[in-house]
C-alpha atoms as a PDB file:
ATOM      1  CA  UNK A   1     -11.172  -4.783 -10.384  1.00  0.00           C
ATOM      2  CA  UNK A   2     -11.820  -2.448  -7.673  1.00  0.00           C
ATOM      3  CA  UNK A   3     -15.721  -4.196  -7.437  1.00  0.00           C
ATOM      4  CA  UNK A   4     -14.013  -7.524  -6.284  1.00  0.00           C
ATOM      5  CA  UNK A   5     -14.922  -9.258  -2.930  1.00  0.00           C
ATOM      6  CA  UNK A   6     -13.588 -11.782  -0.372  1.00  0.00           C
ATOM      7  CA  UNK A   7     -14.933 -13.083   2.900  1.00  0.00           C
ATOM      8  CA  UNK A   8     -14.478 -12.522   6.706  1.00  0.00           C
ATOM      9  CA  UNK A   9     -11.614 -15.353   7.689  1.00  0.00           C
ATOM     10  CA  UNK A  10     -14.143 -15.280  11.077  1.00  0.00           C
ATOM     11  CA  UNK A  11     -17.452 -15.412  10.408  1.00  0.00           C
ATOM     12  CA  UNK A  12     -17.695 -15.071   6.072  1.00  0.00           C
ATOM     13  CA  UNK A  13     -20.101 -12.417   5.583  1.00  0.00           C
ATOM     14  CA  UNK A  14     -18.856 -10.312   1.855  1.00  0.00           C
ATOM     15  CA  UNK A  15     -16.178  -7.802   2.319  1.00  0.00           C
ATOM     16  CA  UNK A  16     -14.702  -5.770   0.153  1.00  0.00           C
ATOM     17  CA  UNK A  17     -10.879  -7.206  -1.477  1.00  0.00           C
ATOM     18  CA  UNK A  18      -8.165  -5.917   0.471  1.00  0.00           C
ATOM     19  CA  UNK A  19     -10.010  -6.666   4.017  1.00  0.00           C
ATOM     20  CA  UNK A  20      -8.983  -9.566   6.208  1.00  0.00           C
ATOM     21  CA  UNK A  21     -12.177  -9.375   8.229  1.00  0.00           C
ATOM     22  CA  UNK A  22     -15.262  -7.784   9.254  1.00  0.00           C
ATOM     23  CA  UNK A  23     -15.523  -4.843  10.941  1.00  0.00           C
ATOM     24  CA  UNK A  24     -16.683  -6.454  13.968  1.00  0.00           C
ATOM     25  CA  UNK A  25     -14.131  -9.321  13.861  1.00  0.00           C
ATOM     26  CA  UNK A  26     -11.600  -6.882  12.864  1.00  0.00           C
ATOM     27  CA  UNK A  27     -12.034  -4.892  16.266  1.00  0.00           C
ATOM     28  CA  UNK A  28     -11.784  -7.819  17.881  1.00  0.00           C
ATOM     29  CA  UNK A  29      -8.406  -8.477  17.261  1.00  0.00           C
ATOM     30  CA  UNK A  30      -5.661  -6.358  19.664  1.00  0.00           C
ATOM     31  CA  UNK A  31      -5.322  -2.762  18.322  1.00  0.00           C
ATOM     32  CA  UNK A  32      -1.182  -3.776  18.302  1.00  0.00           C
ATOM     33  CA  UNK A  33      -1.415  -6.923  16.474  1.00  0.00           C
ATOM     34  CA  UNK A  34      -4.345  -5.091  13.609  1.00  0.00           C
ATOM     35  CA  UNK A  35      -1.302  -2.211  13.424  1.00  0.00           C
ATOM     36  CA  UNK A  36       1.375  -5.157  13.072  1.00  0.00           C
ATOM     37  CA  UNK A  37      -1.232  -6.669  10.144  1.00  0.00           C
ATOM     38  CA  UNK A  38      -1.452  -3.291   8.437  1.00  0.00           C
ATOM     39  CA  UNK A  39       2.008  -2.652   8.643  1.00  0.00           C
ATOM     40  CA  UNK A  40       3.231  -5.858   7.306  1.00  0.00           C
ATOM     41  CA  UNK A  41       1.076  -6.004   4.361  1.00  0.00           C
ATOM     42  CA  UNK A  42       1.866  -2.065   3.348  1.00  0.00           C
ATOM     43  CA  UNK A  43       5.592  -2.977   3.579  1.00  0.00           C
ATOM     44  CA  UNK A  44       5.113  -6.361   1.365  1.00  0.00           C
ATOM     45  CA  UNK A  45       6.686  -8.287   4.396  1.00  0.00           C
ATOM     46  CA  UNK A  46       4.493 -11.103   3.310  1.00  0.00           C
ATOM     47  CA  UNK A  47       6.465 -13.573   6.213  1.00  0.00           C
ATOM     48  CA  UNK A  48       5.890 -11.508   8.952  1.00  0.00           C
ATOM     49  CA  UNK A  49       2.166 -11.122   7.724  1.00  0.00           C
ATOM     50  CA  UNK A  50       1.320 -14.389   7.641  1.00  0.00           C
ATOM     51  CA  UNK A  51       2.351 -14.878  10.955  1.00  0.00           C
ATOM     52  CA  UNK A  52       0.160 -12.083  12.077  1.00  0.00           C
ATOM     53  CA  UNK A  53      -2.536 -13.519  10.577  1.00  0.00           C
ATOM     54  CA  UNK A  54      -2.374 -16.810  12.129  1.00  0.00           C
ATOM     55  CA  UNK A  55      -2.257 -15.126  15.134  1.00  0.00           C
ATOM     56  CA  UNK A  56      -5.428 -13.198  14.462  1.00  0.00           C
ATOM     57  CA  UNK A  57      -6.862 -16.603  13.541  1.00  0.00           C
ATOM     58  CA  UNK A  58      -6.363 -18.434  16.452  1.00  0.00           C
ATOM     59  CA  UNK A  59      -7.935 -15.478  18.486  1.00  0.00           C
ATOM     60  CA  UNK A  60     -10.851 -15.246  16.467  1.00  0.00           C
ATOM     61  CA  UNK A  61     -10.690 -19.790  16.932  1.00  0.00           C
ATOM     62  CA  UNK A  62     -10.439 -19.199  20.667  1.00  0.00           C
ATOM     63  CA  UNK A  63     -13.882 -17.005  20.714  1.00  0.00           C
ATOM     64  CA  UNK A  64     -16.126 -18.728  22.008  1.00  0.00           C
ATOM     65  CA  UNK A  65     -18.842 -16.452  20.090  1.00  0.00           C
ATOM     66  CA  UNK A  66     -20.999 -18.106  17.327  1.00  0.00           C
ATOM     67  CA  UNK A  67     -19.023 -16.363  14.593  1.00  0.00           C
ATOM     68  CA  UNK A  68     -22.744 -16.407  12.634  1.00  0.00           C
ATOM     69  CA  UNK A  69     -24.351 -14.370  15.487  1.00  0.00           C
ATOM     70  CA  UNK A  70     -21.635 -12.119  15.582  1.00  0.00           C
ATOM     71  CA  UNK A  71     -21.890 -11.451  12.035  1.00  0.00           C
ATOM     72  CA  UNK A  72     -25.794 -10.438  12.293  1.00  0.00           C
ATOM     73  CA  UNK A  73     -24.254  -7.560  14.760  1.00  0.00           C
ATOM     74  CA  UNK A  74     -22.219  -6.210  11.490  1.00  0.00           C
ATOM     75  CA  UNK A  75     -24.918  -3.249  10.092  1.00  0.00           C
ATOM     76  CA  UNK A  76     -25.783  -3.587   6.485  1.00  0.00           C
ATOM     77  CA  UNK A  77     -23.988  -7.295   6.399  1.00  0.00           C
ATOM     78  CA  UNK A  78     -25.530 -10.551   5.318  1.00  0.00           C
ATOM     79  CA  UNK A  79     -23.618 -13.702   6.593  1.00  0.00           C
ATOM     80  CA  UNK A  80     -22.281 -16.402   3.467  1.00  0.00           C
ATOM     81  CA  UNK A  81     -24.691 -19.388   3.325  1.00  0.00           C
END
């Protein structure tokens, strides 16, 4: 269970379960609104996490970066075809 995988909502390189994003997408996001994520999901607020998320995703949807490109800066990742 612990070898299962899910993508980047941003650009969908392979992370491991249990990660929303990429480490570079990740970063990208306002340190208070990744602590508000974090916090959510640990507490099983699964409401208030939501909206986080959709708050992370319309930042990431407002980037005007290629997510693709960004993706190839990501060490050691290969992007989803």
């Amino acid at each position: 269970m612990g070898d299962e995988k899910r993508t980047c909502r941003r650009c969908g390189i392979v992370i491991p379960a249990g990660m929303l994003a990429c480490r570079y997408h990740w970063y990208q996001l306002p340190r208070q609104l990744r602590e508000w994520i974090l916090a959510t999901y640990r507490a099983g607020d699964h409401k208030a996490y939501v909206e986080y998320v959709r708050k992370a995703d319309q930042i990431w949807k407002e980037d005007n970066d290629d997510p693709r490109a960004a993706a190839a800066k990501v060490p050691g990742s290969s992007s989803a075809a």
